[in-house]
N, C-alpha and C. Protein backbone atom coordinates (compact mmCIF):
# COMPACT_ATOMS: atom_id res chain seq x y z
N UNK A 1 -25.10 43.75 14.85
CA UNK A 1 -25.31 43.70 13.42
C UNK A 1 -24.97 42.31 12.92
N UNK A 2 -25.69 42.05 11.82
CA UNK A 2 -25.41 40.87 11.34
C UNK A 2 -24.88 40.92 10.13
N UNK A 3 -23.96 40.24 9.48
CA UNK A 3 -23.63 40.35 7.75
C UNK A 3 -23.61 38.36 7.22
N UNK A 4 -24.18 39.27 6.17
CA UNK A 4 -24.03 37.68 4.85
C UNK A 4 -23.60 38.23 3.52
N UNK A 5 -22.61 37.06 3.19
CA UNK A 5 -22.19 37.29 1.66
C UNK A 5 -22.73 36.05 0.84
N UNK A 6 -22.79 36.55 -0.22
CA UNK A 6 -23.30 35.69 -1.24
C UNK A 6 -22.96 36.42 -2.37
N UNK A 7 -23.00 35.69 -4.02
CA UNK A 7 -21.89 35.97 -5.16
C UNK A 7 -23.18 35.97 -6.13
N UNK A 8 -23.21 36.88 -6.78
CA UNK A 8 -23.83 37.02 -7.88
C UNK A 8 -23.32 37.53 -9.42
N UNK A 9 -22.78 36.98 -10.43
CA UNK A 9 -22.42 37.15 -11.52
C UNK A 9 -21.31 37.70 -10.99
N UNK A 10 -20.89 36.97 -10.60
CA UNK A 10 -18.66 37.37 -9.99
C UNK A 10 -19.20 38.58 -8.93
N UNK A 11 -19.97 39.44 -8.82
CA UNK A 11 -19.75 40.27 -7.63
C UNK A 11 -20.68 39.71 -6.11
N UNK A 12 -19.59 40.52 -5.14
CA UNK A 12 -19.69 39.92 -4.27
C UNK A 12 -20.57 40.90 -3.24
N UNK A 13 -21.94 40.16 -2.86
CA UNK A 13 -22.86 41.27 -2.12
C UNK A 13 -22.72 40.91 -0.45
N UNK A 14 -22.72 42.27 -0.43
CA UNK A 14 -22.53 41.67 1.46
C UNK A 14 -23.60 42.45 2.41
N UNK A 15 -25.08 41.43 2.46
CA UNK A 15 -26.38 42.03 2.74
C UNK A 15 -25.51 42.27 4.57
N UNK A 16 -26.16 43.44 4.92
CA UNK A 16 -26.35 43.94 6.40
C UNK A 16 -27.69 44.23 6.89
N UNK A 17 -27.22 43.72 8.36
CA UNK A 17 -28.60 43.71 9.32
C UNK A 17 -28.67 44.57 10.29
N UNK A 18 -28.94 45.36 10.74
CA UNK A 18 -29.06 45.92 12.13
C UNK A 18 -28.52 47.23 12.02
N UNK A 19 -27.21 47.95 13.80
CA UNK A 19 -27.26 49.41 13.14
C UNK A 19 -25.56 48.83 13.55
N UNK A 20 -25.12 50.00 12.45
CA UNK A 20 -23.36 50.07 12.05
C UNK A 20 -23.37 51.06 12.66
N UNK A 21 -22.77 50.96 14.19
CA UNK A 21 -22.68 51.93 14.94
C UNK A 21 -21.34 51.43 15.70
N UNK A 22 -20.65 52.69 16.35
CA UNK A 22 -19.69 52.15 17.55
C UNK A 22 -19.32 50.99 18.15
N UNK A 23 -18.63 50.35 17.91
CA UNK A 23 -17.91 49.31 18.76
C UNK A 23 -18.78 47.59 17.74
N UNK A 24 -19.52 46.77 18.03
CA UNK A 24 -19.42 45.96 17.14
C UNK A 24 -19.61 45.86 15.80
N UNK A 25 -21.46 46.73 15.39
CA UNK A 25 -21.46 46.82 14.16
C UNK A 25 -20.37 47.48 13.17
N UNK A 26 -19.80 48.57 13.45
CA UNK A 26 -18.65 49.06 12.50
C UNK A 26 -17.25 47.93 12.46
N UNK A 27 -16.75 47.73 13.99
CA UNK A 27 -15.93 46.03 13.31
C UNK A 27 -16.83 45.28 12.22
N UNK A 28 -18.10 44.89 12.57
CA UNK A 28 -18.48 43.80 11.47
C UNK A 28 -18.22 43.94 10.00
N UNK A 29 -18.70 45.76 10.05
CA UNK A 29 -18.67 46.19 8.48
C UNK A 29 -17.22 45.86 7.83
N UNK A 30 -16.33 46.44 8.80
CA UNK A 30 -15.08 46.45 8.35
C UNK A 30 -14.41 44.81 8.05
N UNK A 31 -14.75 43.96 8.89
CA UNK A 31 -14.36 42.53 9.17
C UNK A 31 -14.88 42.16 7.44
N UNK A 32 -16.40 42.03 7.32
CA UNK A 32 -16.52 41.75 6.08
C UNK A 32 -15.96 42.00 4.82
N UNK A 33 -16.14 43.29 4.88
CA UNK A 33 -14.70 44.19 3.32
C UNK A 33 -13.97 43.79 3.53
N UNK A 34 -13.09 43.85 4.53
CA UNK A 34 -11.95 43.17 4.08
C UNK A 34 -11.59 41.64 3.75
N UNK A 35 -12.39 40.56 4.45
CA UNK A 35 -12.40 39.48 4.40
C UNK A 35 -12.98 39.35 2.89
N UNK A 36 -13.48 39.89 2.43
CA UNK A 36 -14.41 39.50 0.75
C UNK A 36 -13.00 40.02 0.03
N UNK A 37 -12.43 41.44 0.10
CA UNK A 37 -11.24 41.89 -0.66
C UNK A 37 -10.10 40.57 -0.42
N UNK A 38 -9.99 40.24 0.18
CA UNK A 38 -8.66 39.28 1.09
C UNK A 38 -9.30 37.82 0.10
N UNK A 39 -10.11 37.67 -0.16
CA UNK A 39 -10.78 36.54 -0.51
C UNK A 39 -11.09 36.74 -2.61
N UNK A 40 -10.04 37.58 -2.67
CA UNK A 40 -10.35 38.07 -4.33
C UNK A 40 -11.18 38.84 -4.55
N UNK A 41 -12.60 39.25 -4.25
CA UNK A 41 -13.29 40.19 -4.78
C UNK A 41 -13.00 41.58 -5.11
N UNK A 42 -13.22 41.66 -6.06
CA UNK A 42 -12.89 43.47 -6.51
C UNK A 42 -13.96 44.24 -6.44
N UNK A 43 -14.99 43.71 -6.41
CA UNK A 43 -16.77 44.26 -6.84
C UNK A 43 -17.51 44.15 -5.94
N UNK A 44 -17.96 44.98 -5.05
CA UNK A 44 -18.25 44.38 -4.20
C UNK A 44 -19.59 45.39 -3.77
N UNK A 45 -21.34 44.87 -3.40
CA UNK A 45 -22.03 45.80 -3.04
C UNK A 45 -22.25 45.56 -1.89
N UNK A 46 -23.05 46.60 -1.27
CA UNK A 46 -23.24 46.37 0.46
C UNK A 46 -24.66 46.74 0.09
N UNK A 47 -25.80 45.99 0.79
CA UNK A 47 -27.22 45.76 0.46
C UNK A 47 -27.30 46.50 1.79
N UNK A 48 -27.91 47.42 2.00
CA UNK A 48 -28.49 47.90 3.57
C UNK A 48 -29.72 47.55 3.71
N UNK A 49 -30.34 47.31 2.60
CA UNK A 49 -31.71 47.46 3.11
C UNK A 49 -32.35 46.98 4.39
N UNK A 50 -32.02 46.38 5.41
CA UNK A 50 -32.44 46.01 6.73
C UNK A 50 -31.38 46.22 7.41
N UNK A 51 -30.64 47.68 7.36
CA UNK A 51 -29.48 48.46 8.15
C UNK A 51 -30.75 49.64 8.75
N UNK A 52 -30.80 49.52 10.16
CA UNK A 52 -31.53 50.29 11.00
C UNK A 52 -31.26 51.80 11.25
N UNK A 53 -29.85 51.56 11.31
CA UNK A 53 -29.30 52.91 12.14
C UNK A 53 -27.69 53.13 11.26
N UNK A 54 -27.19 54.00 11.18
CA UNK A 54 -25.67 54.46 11.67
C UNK A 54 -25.21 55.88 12.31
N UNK A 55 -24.28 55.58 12.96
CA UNK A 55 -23.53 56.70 13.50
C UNK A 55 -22.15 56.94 12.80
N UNK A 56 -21.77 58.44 12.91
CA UNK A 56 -20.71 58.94 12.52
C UNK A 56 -19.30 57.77 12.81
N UNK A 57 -19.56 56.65 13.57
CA UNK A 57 -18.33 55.73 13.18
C UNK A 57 -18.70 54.47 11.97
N UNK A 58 -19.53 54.07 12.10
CA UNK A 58 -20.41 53.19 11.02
C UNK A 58 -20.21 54.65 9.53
N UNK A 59 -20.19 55.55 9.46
CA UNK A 59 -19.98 56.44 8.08
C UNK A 59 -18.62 56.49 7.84
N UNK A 60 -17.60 56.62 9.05
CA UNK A 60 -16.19 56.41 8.84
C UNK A 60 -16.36 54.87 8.23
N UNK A 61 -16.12 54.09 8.46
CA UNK A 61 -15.97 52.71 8.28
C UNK A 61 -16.59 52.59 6.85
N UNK A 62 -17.75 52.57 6.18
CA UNK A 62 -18.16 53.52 5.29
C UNK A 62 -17.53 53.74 4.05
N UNK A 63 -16.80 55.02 4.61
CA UNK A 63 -15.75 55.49 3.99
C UNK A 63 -14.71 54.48 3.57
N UNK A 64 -13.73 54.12 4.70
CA UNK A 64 -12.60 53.23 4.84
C UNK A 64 -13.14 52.02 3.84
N UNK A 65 -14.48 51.27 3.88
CA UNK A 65 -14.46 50.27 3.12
C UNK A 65 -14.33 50.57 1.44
N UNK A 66 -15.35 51.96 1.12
CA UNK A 66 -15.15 52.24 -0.25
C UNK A 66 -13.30 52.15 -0.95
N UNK A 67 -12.72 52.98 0.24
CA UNK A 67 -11.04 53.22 0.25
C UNK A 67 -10.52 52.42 -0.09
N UNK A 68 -10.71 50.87 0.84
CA UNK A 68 -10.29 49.60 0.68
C UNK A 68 -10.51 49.22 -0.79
N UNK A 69 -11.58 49.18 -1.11
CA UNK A 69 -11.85 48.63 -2.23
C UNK A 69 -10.90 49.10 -3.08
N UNK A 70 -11.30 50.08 -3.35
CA UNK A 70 -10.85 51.49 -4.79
C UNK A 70 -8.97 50.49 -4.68
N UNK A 71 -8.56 51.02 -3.44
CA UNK A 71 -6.78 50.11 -3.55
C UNK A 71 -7.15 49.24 -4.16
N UNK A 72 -8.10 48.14 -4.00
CA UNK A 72 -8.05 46.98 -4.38
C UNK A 72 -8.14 46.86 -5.81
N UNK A 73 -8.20 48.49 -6.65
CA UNK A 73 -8.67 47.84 -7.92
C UNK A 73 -10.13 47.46 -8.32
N UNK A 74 -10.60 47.92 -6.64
CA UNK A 74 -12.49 47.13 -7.54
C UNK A 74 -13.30 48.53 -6.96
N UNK A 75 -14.48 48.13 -7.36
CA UNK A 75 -15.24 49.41 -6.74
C UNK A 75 -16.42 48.82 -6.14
N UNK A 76 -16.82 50.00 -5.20
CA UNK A 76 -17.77 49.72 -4.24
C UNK A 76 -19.19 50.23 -4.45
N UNK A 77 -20.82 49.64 -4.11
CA UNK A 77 -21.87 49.74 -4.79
C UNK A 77 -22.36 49.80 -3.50
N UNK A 78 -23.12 51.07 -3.11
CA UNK A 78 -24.72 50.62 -2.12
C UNK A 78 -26.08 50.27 -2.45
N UNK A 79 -26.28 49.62 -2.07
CA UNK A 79 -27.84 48.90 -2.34
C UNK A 79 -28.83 49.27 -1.43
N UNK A 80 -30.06 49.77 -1.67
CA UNK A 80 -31.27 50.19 -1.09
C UNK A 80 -31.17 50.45 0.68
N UNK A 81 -30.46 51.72 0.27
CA UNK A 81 -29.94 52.47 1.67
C UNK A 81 -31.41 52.77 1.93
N UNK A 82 -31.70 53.06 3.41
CA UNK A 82 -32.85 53.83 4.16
C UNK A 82 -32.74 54.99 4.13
N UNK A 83 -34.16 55.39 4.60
CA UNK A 83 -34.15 56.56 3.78
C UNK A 83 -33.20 58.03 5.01
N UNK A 84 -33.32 57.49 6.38
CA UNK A 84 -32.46 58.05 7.65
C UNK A 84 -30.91 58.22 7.13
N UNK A 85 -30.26 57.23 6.35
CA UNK A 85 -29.43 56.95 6.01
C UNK A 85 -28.81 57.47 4.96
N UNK A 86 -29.57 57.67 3.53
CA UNK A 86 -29.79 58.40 3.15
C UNK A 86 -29.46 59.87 3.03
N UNK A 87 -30.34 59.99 3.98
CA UNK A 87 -30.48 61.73 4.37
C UNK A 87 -29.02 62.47 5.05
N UNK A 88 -28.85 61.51 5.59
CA UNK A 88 -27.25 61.61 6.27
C UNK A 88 -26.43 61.68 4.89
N UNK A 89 -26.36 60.47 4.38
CA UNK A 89 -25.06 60.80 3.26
C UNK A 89 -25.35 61.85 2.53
N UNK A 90 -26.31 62.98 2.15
CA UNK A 90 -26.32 64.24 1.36
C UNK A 90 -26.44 64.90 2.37
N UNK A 91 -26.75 65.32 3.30
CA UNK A 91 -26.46 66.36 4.02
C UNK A 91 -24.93 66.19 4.36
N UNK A 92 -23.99 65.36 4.61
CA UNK A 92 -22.57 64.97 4.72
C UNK A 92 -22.21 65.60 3.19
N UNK A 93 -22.95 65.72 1.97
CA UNK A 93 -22.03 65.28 0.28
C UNK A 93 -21.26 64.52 0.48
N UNK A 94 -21.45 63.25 1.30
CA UNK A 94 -20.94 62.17 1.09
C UNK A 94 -21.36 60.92 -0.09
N UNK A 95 -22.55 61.21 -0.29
CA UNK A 95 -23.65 60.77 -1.64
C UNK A 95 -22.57 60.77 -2.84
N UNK A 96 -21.93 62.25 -2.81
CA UNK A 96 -21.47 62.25 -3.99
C UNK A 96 -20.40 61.12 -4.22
N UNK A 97 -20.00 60.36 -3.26
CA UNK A 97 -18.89 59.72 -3.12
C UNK A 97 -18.87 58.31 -3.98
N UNK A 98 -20.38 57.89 -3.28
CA UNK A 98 -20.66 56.61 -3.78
C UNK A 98 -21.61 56.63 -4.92
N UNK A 99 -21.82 55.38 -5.33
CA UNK A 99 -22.80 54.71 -6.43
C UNK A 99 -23.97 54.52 -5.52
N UNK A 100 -24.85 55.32 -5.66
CA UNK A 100 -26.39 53.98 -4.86
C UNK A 100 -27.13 53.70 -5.88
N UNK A 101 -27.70 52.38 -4.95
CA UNK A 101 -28.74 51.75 -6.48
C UNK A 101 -30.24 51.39 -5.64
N UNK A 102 -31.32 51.71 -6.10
CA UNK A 102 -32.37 50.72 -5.11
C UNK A 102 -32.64 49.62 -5.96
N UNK A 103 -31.84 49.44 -7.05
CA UNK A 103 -32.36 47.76 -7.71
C UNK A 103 -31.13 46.73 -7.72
N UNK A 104 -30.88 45.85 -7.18
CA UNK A 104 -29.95 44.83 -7.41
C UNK A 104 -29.35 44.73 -8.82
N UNK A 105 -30.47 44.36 -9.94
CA UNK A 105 -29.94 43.95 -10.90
C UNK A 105 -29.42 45.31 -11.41
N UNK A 106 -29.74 46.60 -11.20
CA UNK A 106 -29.16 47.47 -11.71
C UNK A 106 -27.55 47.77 -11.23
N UNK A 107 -27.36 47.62 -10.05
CA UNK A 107 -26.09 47.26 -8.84
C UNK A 107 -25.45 46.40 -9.60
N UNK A 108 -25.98 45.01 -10.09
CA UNK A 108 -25.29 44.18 -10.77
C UNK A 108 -24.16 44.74 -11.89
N UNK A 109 -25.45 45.59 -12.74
CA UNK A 109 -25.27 45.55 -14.34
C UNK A 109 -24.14 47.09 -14.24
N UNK A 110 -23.94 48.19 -13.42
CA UNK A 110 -23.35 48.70 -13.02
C UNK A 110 -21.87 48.48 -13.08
N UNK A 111 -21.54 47.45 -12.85
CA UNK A 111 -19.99 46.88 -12.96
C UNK A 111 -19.76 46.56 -13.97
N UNK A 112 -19.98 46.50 -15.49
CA UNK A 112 -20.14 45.87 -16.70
C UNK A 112 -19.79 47.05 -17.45
């Protein structure tokens, strides 16, 4: 998996590539949240849209990053999840957990 951050109107988006699965991609996920929280951000979205795959450790991690945040005082945003992906977080009612958005600027305006 690959991750990039970049800052848009103070929040901090952290686009993902590939699948958040077992052993590297779920470190990456986790490496990033915390490094953006550790680095001041409170706001923070995760863009999937070119996230391939996850497995039940990539959904833990997931979890743990929303967690992270929320301590932190900030809250956490998904951005144009797939639709595999998707389907997983409501059959889990894990959906209910998070915010999803399929528009950025709406993700943006969300924190306001």
């Amino acid at each position: 998996m690959k991750t990039s951050v970049r800052n848009r109107e103070g929040i901090t988006i952290i686009d993902l590539q590939g699948k958040i699965t077992i052993g590297e991609g779920d470190v990456m996920l986790r490496d990033a949240v915390h490094e953006a929280v550790a680095a001041g951000s409170s706001n923070i979205v995760l863009n999937m849209k070119k996230t391939s795959k996850m497995d039940s450790s990539g959904m833990g991690e997931l979890i743990a990053a929303h967690e992270k945040v929320k301590a932190s005082g900030g809250m956490l945003r998904l951005l144009n999840l797939p639709e595999n992906i998707l389907n997983v977080l409501g059959v889990t009612q894990l959906i209910t957990v998070f915010d999803v958005f399929d528009d950025e600027d709406e993700a943006i305006a969300s924190f306001k």
